[in-house]
Protein backbone atom coordinates (compact mmCIF):
# COMPACT_ATOMS: atom_id res chain seq x y z
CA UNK A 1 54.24 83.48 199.21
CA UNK A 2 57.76 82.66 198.91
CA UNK A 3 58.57 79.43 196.60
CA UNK A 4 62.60 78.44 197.59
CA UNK A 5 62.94 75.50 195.49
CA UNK A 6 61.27 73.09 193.41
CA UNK A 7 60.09 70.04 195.58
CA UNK A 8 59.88 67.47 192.15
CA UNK A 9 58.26 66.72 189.31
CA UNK A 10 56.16 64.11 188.21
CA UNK A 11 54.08 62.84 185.22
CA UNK A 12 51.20 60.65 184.62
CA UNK A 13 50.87 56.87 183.25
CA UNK A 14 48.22 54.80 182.45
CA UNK A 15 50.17 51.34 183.45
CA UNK A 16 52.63 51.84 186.47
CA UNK A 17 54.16 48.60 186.34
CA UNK A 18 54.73 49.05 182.29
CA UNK A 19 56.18 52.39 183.43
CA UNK A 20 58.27 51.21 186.35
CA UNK A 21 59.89 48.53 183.87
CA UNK A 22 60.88 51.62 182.02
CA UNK A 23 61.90 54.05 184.56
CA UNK A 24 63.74 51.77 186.44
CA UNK A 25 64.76 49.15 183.80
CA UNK A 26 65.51 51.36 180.93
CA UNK A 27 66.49 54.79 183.13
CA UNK A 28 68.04 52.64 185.42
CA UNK A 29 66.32 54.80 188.32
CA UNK A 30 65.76 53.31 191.97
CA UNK A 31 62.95 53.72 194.14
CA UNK A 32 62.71 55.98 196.74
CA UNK A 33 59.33 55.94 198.34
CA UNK A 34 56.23 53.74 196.61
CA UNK A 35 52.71 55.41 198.06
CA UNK A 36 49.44 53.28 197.01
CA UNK A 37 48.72 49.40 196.39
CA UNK A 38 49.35 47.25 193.33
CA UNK A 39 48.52 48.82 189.99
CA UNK A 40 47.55 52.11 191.19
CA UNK A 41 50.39 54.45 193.12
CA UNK A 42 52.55 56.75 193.00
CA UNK A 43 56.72 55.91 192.81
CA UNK A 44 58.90 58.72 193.46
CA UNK A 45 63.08 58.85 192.24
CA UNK A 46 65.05 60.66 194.14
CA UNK A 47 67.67 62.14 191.91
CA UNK A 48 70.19 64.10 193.53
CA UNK A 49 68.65 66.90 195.13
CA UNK A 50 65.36 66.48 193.46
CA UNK A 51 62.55 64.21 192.72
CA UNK A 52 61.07 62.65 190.17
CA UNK A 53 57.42 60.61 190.77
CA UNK A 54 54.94 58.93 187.95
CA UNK A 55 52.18 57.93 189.24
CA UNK A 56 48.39 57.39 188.09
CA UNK A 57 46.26 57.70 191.09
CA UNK A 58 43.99 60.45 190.11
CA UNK A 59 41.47 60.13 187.63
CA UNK A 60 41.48 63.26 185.47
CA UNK A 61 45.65 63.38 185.43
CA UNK A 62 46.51 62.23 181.63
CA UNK A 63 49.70 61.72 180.58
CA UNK A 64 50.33 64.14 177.19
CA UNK A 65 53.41 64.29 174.54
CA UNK A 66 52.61 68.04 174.85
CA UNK A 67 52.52 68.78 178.40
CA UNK A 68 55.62 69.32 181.07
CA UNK A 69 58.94 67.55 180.86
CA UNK A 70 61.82 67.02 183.01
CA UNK A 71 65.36 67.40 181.88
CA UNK A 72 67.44 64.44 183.25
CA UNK A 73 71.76 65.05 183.23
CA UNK A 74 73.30 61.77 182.54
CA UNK A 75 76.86 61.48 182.97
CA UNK A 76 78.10 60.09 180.00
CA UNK A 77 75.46 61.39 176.84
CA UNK A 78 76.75 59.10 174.08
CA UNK A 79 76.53 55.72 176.42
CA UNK A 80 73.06 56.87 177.11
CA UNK A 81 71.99 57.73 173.53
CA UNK A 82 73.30 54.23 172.52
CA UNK A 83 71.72 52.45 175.34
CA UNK A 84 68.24 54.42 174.73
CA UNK A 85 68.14 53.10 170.73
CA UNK A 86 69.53 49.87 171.92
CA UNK A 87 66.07 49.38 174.20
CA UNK A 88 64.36 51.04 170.65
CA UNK A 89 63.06 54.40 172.74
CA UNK A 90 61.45 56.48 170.61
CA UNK A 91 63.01 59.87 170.04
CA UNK A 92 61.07 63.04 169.36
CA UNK A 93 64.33 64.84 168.96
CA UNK A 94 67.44 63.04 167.91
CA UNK A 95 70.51 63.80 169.44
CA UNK A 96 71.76 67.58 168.95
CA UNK A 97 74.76 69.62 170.54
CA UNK A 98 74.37 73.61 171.50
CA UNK A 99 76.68 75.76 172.72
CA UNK A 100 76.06 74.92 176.33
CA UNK A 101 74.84 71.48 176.48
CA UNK A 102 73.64 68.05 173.98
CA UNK A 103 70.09 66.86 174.42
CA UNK A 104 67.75 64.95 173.20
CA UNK A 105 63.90 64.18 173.63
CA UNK A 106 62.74 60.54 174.32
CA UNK A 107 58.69 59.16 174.85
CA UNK A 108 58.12 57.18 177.53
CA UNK A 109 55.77 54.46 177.24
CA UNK A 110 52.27 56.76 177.50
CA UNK A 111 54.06 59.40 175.33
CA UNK A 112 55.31 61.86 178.10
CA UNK A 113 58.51 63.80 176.86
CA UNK A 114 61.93 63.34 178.58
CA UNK A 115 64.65 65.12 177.97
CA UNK A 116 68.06 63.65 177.89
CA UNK A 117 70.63 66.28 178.60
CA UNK A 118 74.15 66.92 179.43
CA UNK A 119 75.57 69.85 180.47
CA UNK A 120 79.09 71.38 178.73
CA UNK A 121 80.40 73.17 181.91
């Protein structure tokens, strides 16, 4: 086997419309492609060359503050901090700079981790 690129990830929620009014109304993400009916689906983000899905059509698939996150690059990271407290997002790690980058780790609304990141190139 031969694995040439990473097709997307994708994490778990208990209440996909709760989560799309986040995703899409607090990330400010679009819809791509919507797979399922009502309440139970799957919503995938494209995101420059990659995806980015939530869904919670399988039964034993649990969202977790501990599992998998995805690293999101925002363009401007201060307008995003501010506009991430302004909804009241909770932060599992406030705002910090390293030599390459500043970041930060948000919850969505079942807990999963996101990172908030912008590169210092």
């Amino acid at each position: 086997m031969k694995v040439t690129d990473i097709a997307f990830a994708c994490y778990p929620v208990t209440d996909l419309r709760r989560a799309r009014r986040f995703y899409e109304g607090v990330l400010g993400l679009k819809e791509s492609r919507f797979f399922g009916e009502g309440d139970k689906g799957f919503v995938e983000y494209d995101l420059g060359s990659n995806t980015l899905g939530i869904g919670n059509g399988a039964p034993d698939w649990k969202p977790s503050p501990g599992g998998g996150s995805v690293g999101l690059e925002v363009e401007d990271f201060n307008a995003a901090i501010a506009s991430l407290k302004q909804h009241k997002c909770p932060f599992r790690l406030e705002p910090l700079e390293t030599p390459a980058c500043h970041m930060a780790i948000i919850s969505d609304p079942d807990g999963n981790s996101i990172i908030i990141h912008r590169r210092k190139c």
